[in-house]
PDB file of N, CA and C in Angstrom:
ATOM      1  N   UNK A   1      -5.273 -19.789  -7.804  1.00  0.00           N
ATOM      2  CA  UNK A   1      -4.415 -18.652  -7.560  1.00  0.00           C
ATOM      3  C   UNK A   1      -3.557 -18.416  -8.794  1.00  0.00           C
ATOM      4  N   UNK A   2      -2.968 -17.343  -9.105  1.00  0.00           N
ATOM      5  CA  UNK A   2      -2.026 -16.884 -10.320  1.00  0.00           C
ATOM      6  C   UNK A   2      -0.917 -17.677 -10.060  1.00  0.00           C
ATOM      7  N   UNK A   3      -0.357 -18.188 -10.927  1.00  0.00           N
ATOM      8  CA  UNK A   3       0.789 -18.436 -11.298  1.00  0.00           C
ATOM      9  C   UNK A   3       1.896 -17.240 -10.801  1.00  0.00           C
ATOM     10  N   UNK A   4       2.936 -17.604 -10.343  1.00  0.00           N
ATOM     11  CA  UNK A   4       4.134 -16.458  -9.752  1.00  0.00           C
ATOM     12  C   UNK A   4       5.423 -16.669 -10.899  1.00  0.00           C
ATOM     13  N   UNK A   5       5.991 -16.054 -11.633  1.00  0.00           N
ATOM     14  CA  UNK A   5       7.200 -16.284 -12.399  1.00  0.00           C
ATOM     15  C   UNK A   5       8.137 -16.356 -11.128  1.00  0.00           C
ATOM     16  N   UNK A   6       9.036 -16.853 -10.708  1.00  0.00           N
ATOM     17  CA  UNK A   6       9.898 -17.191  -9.535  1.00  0.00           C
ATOM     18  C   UNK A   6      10.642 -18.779  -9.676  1.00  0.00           C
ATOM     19  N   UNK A   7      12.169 -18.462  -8.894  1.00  0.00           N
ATOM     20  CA  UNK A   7      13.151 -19.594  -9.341  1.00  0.00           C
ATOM     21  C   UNK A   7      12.525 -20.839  -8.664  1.00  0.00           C
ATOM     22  N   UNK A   8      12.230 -21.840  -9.137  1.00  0.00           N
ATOM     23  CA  UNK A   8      12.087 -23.221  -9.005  1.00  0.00           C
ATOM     24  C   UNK A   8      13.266 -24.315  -8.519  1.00  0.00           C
ATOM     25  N   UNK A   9      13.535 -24.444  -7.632  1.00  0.00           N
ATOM     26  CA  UNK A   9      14.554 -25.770  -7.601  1.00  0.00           C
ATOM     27  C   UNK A   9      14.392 -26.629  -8.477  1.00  0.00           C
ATOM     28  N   UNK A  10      13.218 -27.132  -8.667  1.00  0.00           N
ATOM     29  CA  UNK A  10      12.781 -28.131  -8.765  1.00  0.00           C
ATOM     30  C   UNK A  10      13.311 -28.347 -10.791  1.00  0.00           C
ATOM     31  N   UNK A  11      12.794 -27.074 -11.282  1.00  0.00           N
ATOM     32  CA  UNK A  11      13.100 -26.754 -12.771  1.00  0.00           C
ATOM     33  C   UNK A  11      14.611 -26.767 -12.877  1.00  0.00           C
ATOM     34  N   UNK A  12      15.592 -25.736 -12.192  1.00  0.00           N
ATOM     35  CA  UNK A  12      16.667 -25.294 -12.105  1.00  0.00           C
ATOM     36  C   UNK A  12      16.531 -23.732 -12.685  1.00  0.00           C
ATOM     37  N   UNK A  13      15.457 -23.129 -12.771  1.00  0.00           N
ATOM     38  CA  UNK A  13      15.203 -22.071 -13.671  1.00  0.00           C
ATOM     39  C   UNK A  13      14.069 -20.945 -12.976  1.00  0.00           C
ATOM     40  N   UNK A  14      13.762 -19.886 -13.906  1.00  0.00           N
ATOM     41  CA  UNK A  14      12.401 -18.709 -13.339  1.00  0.00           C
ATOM     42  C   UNK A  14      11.423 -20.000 -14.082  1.00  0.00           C
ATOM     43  N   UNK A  15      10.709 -19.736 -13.798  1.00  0.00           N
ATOM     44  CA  UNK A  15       9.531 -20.734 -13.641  1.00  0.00           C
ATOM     45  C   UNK A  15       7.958 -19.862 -13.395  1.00  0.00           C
ATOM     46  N   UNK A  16       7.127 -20.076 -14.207  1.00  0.00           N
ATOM     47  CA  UNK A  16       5.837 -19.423 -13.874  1.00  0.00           C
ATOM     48  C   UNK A  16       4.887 -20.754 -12.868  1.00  0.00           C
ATOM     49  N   UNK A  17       5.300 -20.936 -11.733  1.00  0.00           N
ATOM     50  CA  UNK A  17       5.559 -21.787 -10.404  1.00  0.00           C
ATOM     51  C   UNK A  17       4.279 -21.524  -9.204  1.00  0.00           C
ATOM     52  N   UNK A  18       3.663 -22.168  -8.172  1.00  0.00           N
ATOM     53  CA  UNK A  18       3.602 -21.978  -6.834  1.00  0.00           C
ATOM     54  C   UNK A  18       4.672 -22.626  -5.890  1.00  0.00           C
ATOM     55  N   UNK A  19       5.525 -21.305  -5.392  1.00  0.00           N
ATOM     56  CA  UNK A  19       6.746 -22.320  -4.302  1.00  0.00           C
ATOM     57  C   UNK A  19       6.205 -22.379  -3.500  1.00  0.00           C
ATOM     58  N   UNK A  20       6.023 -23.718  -2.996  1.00  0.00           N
ATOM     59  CA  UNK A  20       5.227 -23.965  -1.184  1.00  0.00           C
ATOM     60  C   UNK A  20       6.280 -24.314  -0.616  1.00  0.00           C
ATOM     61  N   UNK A  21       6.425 -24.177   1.382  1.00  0.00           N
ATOM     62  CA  UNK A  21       7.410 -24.912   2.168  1.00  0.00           C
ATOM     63  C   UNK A  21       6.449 -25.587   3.237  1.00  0.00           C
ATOM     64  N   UNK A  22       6.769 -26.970   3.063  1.00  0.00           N
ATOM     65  CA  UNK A  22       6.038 -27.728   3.663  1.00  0.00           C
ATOM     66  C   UNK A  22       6.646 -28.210   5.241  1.00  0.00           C
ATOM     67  N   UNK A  23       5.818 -28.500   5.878  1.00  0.00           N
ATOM     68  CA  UNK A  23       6.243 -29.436   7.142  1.00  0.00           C
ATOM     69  C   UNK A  23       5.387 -30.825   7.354  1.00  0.00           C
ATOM     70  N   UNK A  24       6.563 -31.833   7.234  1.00  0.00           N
ATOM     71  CA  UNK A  24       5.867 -33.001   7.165  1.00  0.00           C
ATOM     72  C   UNK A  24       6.255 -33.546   8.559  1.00  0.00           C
ATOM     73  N   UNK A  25       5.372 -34.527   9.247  1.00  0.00           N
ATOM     74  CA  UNK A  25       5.617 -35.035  10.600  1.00  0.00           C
ATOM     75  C   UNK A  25       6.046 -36.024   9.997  1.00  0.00           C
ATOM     76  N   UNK A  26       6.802 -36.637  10.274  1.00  0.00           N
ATOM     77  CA  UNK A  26       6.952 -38.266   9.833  1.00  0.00           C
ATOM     78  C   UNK A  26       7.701 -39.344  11.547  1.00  0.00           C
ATOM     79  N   UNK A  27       7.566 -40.755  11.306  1.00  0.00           N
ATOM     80  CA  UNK A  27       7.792 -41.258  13.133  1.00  0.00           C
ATOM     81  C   UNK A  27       7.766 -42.891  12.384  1.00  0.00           C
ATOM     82  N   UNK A  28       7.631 -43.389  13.041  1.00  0.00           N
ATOM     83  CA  UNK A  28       7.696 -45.487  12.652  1.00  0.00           C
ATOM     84  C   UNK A  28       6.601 -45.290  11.622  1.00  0.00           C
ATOM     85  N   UNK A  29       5.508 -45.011  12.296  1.00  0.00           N
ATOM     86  CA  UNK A  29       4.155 -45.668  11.584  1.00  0.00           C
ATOM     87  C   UNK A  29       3.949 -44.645  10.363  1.00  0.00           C
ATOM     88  N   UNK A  30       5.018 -43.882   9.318  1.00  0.00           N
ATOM     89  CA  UNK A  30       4.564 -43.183   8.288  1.00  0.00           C
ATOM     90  C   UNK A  30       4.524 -41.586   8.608  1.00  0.00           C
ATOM     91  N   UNK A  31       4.122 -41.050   7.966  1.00  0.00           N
ATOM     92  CA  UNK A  31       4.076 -39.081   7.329  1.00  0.00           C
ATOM     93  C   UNK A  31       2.692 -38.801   7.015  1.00  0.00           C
ATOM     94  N   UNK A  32       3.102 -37.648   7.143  1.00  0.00           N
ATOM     95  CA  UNK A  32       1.973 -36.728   7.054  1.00  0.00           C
ATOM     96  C   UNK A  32       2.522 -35.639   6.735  1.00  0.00           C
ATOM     97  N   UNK A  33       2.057 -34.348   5.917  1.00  0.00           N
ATOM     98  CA  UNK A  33       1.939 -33.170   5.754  1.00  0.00           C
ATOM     99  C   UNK A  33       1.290 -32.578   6.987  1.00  0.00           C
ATOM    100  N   UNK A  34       1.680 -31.462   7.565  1.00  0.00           N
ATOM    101  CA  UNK A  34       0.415 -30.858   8.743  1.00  0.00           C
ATOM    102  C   UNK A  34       0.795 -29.675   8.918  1.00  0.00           C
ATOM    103  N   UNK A  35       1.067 -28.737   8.244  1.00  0.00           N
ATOM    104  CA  UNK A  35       1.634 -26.918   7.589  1.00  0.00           C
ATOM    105  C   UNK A  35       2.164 -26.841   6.202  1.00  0.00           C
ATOM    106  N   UNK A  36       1.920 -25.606   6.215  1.00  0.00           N
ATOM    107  CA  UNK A  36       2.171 -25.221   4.620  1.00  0.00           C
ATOM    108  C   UNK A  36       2.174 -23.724   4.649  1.00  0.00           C
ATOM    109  N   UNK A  37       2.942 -23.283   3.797  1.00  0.00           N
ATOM    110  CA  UNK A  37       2.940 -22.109   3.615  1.00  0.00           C
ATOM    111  C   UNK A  37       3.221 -21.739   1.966  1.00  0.00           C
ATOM    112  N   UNK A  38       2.711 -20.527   1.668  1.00  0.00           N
ATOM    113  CA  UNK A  38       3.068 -20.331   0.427  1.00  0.00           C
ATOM    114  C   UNK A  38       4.367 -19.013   0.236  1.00  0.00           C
ATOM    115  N   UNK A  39       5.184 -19.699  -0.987  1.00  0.00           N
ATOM    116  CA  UNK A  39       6.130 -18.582  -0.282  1.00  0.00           C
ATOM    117  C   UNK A  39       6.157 -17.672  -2.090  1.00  0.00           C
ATOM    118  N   UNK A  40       6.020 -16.232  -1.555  1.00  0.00           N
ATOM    119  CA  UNK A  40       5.712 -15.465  -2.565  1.00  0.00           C
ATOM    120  C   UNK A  40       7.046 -14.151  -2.322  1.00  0.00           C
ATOM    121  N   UNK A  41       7.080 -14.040  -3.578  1.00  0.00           N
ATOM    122  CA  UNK A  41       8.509 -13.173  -3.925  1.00  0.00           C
ATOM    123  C   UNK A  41       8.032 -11.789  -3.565  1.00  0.00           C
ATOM    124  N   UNK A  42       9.214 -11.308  -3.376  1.00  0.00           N
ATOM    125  CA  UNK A  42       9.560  -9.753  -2.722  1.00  0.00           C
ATOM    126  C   UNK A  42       8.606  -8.939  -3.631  1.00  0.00           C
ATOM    127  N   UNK A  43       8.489  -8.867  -5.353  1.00  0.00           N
ATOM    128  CA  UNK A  43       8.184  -8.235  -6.015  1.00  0.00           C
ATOM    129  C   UNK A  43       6.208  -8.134  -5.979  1.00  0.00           C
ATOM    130  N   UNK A  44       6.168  -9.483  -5.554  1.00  0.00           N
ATOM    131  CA  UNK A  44       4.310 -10.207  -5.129  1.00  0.00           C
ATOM    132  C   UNK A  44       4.016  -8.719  -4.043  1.00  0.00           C
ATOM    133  N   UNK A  45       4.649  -9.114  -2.929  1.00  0.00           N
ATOM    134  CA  UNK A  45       4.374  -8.302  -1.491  1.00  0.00           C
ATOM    135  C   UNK A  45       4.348  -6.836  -1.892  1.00  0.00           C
ATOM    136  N   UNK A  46       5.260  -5.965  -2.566  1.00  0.00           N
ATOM    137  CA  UNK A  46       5.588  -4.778  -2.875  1.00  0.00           C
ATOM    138  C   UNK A  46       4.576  -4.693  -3.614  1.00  0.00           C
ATOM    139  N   UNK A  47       3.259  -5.138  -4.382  1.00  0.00           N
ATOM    140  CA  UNK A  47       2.856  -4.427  -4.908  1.00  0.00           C
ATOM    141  C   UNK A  47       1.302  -5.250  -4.008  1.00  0.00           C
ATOM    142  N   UNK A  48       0.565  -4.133  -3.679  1.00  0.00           N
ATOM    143  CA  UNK A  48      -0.579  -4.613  -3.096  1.00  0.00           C
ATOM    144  C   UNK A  48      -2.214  -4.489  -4.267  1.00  0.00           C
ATOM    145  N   UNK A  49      -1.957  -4.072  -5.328  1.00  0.00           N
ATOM    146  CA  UNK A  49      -2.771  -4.419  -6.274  1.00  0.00           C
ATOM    147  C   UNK A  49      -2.941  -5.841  -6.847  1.00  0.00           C
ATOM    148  N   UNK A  50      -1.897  -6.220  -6.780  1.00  0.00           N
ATOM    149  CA  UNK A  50      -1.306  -7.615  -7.491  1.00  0.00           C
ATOM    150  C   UNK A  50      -1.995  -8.812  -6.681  1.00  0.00           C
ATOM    151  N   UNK A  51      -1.983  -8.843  -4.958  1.00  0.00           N
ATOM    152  CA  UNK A  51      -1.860  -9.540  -4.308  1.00  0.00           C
ATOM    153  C   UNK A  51      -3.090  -9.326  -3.903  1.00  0.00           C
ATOM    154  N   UNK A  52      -3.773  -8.119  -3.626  1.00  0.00           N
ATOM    155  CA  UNK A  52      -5.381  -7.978  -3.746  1.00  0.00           C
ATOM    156  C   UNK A  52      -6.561  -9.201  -5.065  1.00  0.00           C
ATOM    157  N   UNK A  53      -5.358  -8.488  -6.169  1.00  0.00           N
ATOM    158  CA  UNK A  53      -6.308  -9.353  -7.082  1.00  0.00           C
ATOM    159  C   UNK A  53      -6.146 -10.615  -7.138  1.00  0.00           C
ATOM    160  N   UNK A  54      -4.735 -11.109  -6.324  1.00  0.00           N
ATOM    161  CA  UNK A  54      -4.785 -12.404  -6.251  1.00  0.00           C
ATOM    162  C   UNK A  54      -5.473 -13.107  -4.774  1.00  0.00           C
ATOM    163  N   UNK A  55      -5.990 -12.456  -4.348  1.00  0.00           N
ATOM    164  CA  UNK A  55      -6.599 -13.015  -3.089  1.00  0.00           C
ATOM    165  C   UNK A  55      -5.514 -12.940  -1.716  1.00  0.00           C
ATOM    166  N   UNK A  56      -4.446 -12.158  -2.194  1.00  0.00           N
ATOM    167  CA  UNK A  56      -3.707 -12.482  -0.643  1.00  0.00           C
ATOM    168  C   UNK A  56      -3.765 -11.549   0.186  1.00  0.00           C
ATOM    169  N   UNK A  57      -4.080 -11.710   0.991  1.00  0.00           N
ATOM    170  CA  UNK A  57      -4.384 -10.893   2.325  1.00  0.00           C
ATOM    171  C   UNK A  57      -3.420  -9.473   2.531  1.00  0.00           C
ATOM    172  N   UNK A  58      -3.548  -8.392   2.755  1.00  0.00           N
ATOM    173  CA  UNK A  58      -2.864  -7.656   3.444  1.00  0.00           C
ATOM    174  C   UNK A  58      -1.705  -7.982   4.118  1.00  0.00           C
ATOM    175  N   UNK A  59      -2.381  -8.903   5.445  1.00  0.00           N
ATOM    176  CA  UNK A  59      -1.338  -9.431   6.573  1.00  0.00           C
ATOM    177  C   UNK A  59      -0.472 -10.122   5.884  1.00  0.00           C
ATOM    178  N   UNK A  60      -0.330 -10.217   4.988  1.00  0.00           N
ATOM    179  CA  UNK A  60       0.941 -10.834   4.709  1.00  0.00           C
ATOM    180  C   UNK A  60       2.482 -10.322   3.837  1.00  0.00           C
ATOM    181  N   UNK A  61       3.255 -10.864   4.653  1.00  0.00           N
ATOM    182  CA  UNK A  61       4.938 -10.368   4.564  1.00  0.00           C
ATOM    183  C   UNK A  61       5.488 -11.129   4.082  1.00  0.00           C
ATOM    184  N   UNK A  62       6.694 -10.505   3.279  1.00  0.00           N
ATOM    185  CA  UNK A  62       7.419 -10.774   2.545  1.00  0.00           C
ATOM    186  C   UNK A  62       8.204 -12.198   3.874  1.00  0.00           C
ATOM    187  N   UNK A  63       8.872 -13.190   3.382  1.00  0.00           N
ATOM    188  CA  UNK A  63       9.221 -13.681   4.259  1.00  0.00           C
ATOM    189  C   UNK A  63      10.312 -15.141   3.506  1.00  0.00           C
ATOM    190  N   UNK A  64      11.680 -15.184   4.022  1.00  0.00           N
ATOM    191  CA  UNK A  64      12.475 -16.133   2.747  1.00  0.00           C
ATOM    192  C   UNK A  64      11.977 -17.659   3.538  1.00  0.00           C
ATOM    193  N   UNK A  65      11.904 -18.780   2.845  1.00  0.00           N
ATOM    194  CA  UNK A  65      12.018 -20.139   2.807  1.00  0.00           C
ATOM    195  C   UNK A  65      12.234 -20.415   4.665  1.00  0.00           C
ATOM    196  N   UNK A  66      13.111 -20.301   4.502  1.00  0.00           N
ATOM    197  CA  UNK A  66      13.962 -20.390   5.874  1.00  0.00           C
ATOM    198  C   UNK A  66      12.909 -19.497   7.152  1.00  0.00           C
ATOM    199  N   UNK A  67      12.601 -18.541   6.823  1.00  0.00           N
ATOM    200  CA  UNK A  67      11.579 -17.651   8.087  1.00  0.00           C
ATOM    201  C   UNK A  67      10.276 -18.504   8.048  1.00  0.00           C
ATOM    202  N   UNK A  68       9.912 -18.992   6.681  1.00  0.00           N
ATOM    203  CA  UNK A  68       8.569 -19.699   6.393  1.00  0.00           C
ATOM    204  C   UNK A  68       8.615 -21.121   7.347  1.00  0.00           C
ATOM    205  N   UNK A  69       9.478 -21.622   7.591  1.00  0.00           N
ATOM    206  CA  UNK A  69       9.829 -22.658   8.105  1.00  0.00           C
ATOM    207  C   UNK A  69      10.044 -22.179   9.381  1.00  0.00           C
ATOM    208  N   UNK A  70      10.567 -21.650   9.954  1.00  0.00           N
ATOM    209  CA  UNK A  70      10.142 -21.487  11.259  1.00  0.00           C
ATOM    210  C   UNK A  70       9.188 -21.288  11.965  1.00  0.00           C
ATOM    211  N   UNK A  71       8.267 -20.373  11.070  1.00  0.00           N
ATOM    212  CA  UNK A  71       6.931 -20.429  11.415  1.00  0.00           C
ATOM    213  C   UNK A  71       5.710 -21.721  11.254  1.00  0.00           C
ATOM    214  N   UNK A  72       6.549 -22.443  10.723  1.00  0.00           N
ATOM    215  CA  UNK A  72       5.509 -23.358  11.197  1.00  0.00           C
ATOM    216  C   UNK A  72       6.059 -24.417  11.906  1.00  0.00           C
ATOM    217  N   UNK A  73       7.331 -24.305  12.452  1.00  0.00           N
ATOM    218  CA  UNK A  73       7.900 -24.946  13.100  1.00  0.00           C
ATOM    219  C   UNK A  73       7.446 -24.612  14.799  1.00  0.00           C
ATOM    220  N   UNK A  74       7.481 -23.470  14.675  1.00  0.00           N
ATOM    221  CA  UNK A  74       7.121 -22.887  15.890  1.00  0.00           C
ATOM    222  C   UNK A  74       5.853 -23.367  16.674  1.00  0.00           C
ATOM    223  N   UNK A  75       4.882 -23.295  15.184  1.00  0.00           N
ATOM    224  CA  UNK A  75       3.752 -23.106  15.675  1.00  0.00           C
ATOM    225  C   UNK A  75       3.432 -24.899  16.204  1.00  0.00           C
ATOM    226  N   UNK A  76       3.977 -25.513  15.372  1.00  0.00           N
ATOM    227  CA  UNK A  76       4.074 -27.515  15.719  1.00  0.00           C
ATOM    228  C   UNK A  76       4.624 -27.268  16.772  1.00  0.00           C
ATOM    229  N   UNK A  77       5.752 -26.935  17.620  1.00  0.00           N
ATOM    230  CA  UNK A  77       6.201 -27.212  18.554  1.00  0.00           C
ATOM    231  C   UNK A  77       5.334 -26.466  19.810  1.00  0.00           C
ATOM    232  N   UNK A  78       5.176 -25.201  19.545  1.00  0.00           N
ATOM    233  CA  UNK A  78       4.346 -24.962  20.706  1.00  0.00           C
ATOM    234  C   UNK A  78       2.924 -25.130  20.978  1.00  0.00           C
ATOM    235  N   UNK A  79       2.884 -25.837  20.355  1.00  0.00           N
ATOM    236  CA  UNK A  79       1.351 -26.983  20.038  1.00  0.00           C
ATOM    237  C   UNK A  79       1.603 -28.498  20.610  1.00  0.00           C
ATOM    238  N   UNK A  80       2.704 -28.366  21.298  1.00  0.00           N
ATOM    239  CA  UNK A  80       3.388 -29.634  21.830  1.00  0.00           C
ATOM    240  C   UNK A  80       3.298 -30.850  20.168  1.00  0.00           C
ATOM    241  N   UNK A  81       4.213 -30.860  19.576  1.00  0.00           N
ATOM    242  CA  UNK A  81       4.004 -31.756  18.256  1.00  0.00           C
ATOM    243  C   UNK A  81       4.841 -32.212  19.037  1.00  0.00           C
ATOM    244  N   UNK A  82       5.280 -33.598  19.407  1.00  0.00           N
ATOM    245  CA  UNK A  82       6.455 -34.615  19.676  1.00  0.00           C
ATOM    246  C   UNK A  82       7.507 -34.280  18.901  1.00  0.00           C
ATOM    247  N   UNK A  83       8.473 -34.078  19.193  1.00  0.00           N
ATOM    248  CA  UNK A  83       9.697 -34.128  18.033  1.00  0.00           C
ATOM    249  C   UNK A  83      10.887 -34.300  18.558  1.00  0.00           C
ATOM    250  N   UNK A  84      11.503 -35.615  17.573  1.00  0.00           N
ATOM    251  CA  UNK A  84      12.997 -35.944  18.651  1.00  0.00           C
ATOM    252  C   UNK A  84      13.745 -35.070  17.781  1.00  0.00           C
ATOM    253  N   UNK A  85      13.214 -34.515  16.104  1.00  0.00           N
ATOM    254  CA  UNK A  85      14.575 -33.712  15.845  1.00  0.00           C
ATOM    255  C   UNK A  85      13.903 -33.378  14.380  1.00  0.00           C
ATOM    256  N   UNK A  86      14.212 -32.051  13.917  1.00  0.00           N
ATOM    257  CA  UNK A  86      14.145 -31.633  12.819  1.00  0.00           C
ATOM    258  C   UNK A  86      14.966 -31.805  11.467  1.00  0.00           C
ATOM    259  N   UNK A  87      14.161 -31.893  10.319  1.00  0.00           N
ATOM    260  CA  UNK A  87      15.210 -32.059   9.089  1.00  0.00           C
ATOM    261  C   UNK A  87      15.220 -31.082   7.760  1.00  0.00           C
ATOM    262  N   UNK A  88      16.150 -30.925   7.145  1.00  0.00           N
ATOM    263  CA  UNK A  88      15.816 -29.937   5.982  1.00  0.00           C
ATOM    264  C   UNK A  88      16.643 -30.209   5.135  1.00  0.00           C
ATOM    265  N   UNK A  89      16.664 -29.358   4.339  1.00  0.00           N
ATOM    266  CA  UNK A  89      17.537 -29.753   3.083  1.00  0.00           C
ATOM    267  C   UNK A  89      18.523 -28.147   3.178  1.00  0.00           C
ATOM    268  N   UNK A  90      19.347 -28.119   2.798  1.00  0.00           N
ATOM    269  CA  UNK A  90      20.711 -27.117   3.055  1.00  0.00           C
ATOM    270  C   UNK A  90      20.025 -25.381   2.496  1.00  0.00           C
ATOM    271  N   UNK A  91      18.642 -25.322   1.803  1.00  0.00           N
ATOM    272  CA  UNK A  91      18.764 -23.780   2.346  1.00  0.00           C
ATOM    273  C   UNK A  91      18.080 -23.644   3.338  1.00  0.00           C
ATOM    274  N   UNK A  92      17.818 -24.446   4.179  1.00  0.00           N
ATOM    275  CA  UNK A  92      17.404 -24.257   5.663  1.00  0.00           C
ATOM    276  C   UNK A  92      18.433 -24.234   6.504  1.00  0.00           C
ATOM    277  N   UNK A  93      18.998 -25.130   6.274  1.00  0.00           N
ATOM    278  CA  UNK A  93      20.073 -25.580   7.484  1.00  0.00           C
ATOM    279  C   UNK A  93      21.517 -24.118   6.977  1.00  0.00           C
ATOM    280  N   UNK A  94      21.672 -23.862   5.640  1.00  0.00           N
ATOM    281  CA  UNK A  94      22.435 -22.414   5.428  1.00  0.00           C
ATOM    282  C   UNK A  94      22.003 -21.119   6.130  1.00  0.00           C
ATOM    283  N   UNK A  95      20.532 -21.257   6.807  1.00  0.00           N
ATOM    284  CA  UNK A  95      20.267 -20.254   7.236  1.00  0.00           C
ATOM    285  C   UNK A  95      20.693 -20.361   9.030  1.00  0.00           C
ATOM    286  N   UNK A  96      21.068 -18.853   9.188  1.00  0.00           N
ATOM    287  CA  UNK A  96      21.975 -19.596  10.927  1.00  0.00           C
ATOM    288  C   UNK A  96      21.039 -18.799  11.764  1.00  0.00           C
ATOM    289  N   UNK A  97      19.978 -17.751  11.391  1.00  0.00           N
ATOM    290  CA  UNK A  97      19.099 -17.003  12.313  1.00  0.00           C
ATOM    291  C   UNK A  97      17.824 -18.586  12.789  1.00  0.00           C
ATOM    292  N   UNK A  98      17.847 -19.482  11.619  1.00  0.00           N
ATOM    293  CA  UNK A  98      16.749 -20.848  12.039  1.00  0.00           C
ATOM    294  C   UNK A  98      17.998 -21.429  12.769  1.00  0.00           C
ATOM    295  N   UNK A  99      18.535 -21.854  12.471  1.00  0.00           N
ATOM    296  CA  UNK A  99      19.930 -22.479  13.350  1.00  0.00           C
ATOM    297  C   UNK A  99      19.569 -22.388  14.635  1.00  0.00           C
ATOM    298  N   UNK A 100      20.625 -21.005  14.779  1.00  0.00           N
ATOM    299  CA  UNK A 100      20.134 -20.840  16.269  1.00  0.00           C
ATOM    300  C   UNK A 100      18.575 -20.312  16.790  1.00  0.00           C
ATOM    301  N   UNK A 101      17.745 -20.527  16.059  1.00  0.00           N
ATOM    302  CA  UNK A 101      16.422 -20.510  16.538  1.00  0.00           C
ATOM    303  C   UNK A 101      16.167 -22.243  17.308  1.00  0.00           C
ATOM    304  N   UNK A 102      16.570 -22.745  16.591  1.00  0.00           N
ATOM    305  CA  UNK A 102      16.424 -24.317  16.751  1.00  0.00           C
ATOM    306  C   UNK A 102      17.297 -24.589  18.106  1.00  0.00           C
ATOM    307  N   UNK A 103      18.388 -24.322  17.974  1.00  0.00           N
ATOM    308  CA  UNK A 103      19.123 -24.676  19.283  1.00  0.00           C
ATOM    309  C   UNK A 103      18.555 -23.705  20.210  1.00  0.00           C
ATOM    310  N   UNK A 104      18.097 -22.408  20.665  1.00  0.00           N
ATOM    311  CA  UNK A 104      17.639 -21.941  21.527  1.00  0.00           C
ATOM    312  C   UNK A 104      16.882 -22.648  21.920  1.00  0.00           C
ATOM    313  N   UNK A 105      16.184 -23.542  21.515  1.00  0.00           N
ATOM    314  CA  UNK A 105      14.816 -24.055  21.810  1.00  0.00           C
ATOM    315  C   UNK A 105      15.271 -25.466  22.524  1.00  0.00           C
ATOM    316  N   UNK A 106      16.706 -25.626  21.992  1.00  0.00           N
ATOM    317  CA  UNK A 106      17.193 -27.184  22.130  1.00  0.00           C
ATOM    318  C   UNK A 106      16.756 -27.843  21.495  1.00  0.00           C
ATOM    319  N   UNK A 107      16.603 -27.567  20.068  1.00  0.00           N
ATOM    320  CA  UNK A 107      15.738 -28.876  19.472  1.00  0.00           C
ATOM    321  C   UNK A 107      17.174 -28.861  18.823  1.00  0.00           C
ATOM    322  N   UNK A 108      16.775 -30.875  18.829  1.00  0.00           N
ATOM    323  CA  UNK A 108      17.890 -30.879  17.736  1.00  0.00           C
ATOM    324  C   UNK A 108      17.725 -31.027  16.400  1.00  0.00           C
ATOM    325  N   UNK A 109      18.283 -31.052  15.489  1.00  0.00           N
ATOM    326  CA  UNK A 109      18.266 -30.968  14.077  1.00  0.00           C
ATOM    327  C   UNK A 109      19.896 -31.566  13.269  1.00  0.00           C
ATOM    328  N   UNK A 110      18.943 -31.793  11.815  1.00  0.00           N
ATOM    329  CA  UNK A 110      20.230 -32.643  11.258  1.00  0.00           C
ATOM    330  C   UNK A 110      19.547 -31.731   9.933  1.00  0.00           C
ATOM    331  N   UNK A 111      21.076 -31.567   9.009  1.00  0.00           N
ATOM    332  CA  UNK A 111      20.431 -30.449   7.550  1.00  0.00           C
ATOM    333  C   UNK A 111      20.797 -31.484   6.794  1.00  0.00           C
ATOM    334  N   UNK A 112      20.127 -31.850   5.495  1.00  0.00           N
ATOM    335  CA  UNK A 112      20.287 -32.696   4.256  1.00  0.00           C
ATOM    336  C   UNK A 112      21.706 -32.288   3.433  1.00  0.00           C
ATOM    337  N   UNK A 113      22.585 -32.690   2.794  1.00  0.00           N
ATOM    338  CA  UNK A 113      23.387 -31.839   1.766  1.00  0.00           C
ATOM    339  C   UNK A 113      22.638 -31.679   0.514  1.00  0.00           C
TER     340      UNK A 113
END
């Protein structure tokens, strides 16, 4: 897939990058990865030549970190995934529409600083 110029945590900088948001199961006996999403900038989505030639689908929407993560949160939980409680690192837990997505559900959750 193309390279995306987009901010990197990871760099501290724009970055010619793939940002993924992952969901890892983890429990006693070890982790696993088991969702993924790729998360592509506002400017990717707005142009549908771009995203054609890069192979990305139509169906797909613009969507921040935080929405990406719910969706595959969703989709683990109503797949019955076991879970005594969710974790993230603070631009998840800054977001309060996942917040209270999470407590509607009663799940509990703890955010990283």
């Amino acid at each position: 897939m193309t390279q995306l110029a987009q901010y990197s945590g990871t760099a501290g900088r724009i970055e010619n990058s793939q940002i993924g948001v992952f969901l890892c199961y983890a429990g006693h006996g070890g982790s696993a990865f088991i969702d993924r999403e790729l998360c592509l900038p506002q400017s990717w989505i707005d142009d549908p030549s771009r995203c054609k030639a890069a192979g990305i689908p139509d169906t797909i929407k613009f969507a921040t970190k935080p929405q990406l993560a719910r969706q595959m949160l969703e989709r683990a939980l109503d797949a019955s995934v076991p879970c005594g409680w969710v974790t993230g690192e603070e631009v998840y837990g800054g977001d309060w529409p996942l917040r209270l997505w999470l407590e509607s559900r009663e799940q509990p959750y703890h955010i990283l600083d």
